[in-house]
N, C-alpha and C. Protein backbone atom coordinates (compact mmCIF):
# COMPACT_ATOMS: atom_id res chain seq x y z
N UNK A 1 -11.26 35.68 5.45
CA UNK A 1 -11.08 34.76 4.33
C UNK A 1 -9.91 33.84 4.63
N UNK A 2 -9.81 32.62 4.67
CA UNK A 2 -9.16 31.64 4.98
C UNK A 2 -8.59 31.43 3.33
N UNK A 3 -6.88 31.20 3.41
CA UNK A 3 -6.63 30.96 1.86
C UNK A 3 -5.73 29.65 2.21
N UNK A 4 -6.15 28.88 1.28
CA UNK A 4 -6.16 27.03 0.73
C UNK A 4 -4.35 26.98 0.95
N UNK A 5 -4.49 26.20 1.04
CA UNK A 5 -2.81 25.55 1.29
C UNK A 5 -2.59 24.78 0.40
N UNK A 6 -1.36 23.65 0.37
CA UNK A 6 -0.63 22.88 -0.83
C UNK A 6 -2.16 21.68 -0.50
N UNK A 7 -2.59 20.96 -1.55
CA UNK A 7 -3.39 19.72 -1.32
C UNK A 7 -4.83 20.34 -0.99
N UNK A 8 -5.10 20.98 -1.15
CA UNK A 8 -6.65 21.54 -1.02
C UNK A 8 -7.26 21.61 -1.60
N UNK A 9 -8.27 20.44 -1.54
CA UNK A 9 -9.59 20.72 -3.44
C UNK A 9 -10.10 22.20 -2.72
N UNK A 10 -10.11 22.81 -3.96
CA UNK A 10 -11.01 23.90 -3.70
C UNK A 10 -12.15 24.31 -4.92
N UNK A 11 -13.28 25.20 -4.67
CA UNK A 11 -14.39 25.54 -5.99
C UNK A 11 -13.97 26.64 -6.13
N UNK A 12 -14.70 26.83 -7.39
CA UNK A 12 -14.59 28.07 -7.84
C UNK A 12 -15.74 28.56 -9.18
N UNK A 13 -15.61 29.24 -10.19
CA UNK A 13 -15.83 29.67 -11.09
C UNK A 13 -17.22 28.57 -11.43
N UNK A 14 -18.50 28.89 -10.91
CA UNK A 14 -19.85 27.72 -11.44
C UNK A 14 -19.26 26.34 -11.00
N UNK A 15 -18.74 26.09 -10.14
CA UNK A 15 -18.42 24.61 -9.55
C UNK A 15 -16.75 23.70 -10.37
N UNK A 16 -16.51 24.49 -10.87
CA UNK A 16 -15.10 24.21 -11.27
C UNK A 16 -14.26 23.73 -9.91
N UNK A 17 -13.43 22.42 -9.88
CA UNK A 17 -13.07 22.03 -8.84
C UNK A 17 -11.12 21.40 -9.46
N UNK A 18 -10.42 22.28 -8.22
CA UNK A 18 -9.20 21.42 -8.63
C UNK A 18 -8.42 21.46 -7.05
N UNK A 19 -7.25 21.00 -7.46
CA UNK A 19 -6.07 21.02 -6.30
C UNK A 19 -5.38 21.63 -6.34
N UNK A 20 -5.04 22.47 -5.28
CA UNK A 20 -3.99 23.93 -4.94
C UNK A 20 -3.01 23.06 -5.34
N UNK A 21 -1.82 23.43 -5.85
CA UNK A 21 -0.31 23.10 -6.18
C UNK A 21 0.88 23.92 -6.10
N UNK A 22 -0.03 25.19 -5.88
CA UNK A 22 1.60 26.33 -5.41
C UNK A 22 0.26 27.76 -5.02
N UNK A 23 1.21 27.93 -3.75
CA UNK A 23 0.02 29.10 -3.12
C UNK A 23 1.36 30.53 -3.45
N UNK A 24 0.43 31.50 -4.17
CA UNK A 24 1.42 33.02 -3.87
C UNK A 24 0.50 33.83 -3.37
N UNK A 25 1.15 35.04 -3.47
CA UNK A 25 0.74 35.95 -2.80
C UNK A 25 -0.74 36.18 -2.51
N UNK A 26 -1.37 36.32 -3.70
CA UNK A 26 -2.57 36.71 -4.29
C UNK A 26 -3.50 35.83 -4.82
N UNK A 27 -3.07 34.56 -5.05
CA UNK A 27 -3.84 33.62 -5.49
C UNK A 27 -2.93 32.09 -5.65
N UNK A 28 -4.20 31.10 -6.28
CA UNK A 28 -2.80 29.61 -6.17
C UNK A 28 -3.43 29.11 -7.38
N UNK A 29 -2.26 28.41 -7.73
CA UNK A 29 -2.43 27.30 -9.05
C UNK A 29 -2.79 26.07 -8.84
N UNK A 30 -3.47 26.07 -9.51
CA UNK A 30 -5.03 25.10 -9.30
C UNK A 30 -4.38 23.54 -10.71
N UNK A 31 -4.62 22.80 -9.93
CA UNK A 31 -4.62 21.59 -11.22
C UNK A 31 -6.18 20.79 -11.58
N UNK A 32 -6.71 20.93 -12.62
CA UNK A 32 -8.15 20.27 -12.67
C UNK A 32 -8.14 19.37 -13.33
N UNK A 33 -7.37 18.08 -13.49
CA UNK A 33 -7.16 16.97 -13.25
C UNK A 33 -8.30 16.37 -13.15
N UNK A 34 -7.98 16.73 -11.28
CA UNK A 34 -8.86 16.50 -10.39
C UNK A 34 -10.30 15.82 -10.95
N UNK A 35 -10.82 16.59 -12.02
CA UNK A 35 -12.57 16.48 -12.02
C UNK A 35 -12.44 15.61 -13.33
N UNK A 36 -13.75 14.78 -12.48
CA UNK A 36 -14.04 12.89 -13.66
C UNK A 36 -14.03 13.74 -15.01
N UNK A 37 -14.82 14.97 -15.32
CA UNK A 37 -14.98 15.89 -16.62
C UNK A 37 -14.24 16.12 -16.89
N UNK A 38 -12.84 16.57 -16.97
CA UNK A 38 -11.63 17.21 -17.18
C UNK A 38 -11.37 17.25 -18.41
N UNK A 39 -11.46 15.71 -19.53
CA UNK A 39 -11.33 15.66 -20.32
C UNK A 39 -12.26 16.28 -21.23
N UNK A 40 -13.51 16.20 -20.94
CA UNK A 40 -14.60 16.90 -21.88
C UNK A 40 -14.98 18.11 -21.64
N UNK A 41 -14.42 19.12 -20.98
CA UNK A 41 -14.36 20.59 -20.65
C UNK A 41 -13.32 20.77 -21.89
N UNK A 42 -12.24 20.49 -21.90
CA UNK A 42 -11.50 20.99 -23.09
C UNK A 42 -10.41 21.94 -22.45
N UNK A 43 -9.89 22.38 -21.42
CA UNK A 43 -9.66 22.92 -20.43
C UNK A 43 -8.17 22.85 -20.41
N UNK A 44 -7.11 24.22 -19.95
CA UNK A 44 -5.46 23.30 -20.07
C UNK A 44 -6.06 22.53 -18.29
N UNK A 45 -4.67 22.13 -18.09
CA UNK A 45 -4.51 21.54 -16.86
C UNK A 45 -4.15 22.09 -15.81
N UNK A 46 -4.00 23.50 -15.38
CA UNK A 46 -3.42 24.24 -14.87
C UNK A 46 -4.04 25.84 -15.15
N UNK A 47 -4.41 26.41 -14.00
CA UNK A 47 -5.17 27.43 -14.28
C UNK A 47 -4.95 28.69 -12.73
N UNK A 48 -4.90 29.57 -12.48
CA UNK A 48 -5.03 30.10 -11.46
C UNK A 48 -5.94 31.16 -10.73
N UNK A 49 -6.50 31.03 -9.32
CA UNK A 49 -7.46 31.38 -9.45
C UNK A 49 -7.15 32.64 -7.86
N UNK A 50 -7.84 33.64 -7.97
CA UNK A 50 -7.22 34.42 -6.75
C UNK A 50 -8.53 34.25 -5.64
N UNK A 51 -7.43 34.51 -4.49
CA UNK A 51 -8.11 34.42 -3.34
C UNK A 51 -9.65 34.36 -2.97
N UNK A 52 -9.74 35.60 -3.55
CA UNK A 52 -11.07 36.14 -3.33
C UNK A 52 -12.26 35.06 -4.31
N UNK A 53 -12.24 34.21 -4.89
CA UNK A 53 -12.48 33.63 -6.19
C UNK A 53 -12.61 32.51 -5.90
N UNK A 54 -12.57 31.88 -4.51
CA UNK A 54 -12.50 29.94 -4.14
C UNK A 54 -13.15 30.06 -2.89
N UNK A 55 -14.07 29.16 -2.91
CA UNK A 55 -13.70 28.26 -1.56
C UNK A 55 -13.49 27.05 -0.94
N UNK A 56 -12.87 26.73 0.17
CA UNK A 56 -12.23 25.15 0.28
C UNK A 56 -13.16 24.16 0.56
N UNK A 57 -13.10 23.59 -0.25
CA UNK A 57 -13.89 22.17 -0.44
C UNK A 57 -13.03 20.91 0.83
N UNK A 58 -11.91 20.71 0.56
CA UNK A 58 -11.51 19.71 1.59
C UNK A 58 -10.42 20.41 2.14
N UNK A 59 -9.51 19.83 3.17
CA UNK A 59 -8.38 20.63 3.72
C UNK A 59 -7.65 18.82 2.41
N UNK A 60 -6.20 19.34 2.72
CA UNK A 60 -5.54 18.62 2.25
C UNK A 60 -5.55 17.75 1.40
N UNK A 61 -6.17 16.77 0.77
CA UNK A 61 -6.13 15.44 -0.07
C UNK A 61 -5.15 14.77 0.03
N UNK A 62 -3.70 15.25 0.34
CA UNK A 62 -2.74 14.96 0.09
C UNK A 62 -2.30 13.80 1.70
N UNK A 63 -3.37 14.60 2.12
CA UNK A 63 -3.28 13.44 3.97
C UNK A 63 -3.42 12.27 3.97
């Protein structure tokens, strides 16, 4: 299992998509911003999701 770094869209949870923003031990905090929907999910902005639970959609964004 490869785990996401700072700037990494990653999926998750039925296609839920955000950007890693702080990686720990066990999992990283996700910002979903990111998705054109964001606003009409109803959703906070900040959510975290563990390792086992994503996978990487792009390397970086931040490149």
């Amino acid at each position: 299992m490869k785990i996401a770094e700072l700037g990494n869209l990653i999926e998750f949870k039925d296609g839920l998509q955000g950007v890693v923003e702080k990686v720990n031990e066990n999992s990283v905090i996700v910002n979903l911003t990111h998705m054109e929907n964001f606003h009409e999910l109803e959703m906070e902005e900040k959510t975290v999701v563990n390792h086992k639970n994503y996978k990487i959609i792009k390397q970086s964004i931040n490149a």
